[in-house]
Protein backbone atom coordinates (compact mmCIF):
# COMPACT_ATOMS: atom_id res chain seq x y z
CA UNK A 1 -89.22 -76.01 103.46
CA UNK A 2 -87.52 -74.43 100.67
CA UNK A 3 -88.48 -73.60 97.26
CA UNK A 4 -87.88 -76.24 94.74
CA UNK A 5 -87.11 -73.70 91.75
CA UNK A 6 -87.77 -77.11 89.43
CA UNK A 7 -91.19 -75.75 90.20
CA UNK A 8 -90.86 -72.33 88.91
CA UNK A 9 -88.37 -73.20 86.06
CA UNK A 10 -90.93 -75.46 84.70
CA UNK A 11 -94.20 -73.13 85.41
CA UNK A 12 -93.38 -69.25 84.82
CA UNK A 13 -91.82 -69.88 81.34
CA UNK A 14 -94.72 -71.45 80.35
CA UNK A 15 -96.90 -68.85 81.68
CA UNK A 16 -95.13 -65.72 80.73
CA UNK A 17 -95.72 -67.17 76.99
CA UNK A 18 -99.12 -67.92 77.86
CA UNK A 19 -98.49 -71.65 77.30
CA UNK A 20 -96.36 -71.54 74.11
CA UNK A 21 -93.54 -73.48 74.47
CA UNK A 22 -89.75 -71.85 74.36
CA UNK A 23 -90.74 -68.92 72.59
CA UNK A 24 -89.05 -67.59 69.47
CA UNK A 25 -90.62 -65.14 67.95
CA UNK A 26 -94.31 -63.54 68.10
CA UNK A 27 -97.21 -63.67 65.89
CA UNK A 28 -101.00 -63.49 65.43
CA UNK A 29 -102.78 -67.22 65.77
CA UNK A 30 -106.50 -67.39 63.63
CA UNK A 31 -108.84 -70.07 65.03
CA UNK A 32 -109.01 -72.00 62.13
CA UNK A 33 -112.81 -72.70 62.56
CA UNK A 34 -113.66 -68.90 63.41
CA UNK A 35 -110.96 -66.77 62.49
CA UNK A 36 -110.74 -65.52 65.49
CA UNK A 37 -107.02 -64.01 66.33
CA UNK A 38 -105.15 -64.29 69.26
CA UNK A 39 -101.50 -62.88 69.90
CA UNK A 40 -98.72 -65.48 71.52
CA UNK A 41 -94.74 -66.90 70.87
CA UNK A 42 -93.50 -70.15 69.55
CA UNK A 43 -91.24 -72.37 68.28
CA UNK A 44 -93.31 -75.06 67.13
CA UNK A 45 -93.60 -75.52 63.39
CA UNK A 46 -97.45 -76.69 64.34
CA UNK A 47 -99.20 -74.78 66.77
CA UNK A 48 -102.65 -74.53 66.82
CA UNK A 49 -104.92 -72.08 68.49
CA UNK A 50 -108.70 -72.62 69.21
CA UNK A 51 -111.06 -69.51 70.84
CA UNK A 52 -114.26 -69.79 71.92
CA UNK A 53 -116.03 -67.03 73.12
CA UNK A 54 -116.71 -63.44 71.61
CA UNK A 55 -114.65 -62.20 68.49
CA UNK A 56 -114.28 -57.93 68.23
CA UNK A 57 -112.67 -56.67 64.52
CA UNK A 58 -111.17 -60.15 64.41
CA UNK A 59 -109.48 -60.62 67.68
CA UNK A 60 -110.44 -62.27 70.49
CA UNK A 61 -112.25 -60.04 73.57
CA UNK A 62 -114.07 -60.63 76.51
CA UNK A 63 -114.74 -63.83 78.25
CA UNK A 64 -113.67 -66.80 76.85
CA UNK A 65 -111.59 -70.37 76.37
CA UNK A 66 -108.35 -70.53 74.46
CA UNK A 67 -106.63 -73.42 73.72
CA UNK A 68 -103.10 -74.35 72.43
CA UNK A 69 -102.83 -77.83 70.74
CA UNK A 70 -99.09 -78.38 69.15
CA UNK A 71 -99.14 -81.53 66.28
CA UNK A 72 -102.80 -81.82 66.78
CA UNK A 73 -101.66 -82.29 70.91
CA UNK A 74 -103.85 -80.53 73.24
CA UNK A 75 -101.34 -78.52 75.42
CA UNK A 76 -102.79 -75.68 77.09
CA UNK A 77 -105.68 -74.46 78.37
CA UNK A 78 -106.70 -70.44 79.33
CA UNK A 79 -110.26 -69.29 80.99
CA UNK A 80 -110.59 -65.95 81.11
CA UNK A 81 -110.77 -62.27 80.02
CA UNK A 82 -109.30 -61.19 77.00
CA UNK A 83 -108.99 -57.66 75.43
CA UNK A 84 -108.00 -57.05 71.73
CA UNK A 85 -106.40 -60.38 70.92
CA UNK A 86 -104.46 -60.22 74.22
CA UNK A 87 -104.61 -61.93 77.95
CA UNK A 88 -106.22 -59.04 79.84
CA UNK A 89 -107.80 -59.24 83.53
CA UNK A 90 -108.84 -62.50 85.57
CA UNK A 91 -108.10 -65.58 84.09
CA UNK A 92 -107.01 -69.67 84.59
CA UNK A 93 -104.21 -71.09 82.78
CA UNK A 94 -103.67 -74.53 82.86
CA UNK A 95 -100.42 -75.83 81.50
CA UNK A 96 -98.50 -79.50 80.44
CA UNK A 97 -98.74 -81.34 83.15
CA UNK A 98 -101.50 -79.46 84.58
CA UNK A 99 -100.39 -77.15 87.00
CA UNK A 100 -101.81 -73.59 86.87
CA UNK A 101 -101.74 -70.17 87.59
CA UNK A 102 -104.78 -68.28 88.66
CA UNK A 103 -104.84 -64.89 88.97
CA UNK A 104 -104.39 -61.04 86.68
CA UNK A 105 -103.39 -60.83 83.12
CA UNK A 106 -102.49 -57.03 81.55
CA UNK A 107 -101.37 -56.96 77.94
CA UNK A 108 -101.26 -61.23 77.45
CA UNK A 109 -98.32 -61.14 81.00
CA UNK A 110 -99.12 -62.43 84.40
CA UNK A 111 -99.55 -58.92 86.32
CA UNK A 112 -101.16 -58.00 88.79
CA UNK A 113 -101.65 -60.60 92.26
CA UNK A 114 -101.62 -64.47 91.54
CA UNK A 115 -101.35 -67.53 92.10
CA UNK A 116 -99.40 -70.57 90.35
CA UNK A 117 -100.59 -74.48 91.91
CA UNK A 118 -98.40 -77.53 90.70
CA UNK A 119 -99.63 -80.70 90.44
CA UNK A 120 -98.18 -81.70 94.03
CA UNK A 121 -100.75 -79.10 95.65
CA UNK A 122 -98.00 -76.31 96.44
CA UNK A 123 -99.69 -72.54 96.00
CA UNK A 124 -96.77 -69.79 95.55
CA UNK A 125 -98.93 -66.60 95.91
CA UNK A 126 -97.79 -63.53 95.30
CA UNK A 127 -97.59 -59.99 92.75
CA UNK A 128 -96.26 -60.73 89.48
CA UNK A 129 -95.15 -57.37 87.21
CA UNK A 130 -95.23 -57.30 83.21
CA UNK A 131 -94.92 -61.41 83.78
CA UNK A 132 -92.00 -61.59 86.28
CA UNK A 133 -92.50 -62.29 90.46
CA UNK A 134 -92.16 -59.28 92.17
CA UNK A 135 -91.54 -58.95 96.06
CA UNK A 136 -93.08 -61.10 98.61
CA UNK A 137 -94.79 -64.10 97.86
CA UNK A 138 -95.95 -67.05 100.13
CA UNK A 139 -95.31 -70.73 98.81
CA UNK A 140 -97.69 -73.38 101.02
CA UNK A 141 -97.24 -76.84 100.76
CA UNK A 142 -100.61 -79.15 101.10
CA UNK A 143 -99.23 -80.87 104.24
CA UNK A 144 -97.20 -78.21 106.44
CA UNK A 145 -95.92 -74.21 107.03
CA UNK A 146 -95.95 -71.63 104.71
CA UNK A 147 -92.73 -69.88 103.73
CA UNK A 148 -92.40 -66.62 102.16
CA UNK A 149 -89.66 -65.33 99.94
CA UNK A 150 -89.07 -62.23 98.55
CA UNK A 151 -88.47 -61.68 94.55
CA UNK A 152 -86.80 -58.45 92.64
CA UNK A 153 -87.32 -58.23 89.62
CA UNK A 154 -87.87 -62.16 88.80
CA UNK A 155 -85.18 -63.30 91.09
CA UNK A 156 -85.75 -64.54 94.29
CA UNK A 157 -83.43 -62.41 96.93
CA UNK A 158 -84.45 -64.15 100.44
């Protein structure tokens, strides 16, 4: 079976922003109930950003829920480890139309080994680097074979 990239067109850009739609430009987003910071892109003209969990010098750290709602819109969702503001060791992050990668965060990028699950039950599993697939990963679909690929440097080369 081969990779629908629909799939990863609509996933990794959503996840390499952690969950900020078609990035523009980078900036610091307070919890307007805490004042908690956490670091991510947008476009948006209303993005909101909610943290719940432990708040060090004003940035989010250690375990905790983040959550992304554009125009009062819930749109995101991340469980997880965070480290100075930043994405930073295991975490969950859900995305619009609720598929999800699970896996290793360093410096708010997928990195590290992962995996992303769309809503049709199809697991690509693999190493990501700085946010980008990087050499072989295995995509499984819920009702047949597994198929591996192999990526360099975000594009997929067999």
């Amino acid at each position: 079976m081969e990779l629908k990239f629909k799939f990863i067109a609509t996933v990794f850009p959503a996840l390499l922003c952690l969950c900020l739609p078609s990035p523009s430009r980078a900036e610091w987003f307070k919890d307007p109930e805490t004042g908690c910071a956490v670091w991510g892109e947008h476009s948006q003209p209303i993005v909101t950003v909610y943290w719940s969990g432990e708040c060090v010098d004003g940035k989010a750290s250690g375990k905790g829920i983040m959550q992304v709602h554009i125009d009062k819109m819930p749109f995101s969702k991340y469980e997880g480890d965070y480290k100075e503001g930043k994405a930073d060791g295991y975490g969950v992050l859900t995305t619009p139309g609720e598929s999800r990668y699970e896996g290793e965060f360093k410096d708010n990028n997928m990195h590290g080994y992962g995996v992303v699950i769309s809503t049709d039950g199809k697991r690509l599993k693999g190493n990501y680097l700085n946010g980008i697939p990087q050499g072989t990963f295995t995509l499984t679909t819920p009702d047949g074979p597994s198929t591996e690929m192999e990526f360099d440097h975000g594009k997929r080369i067999k």
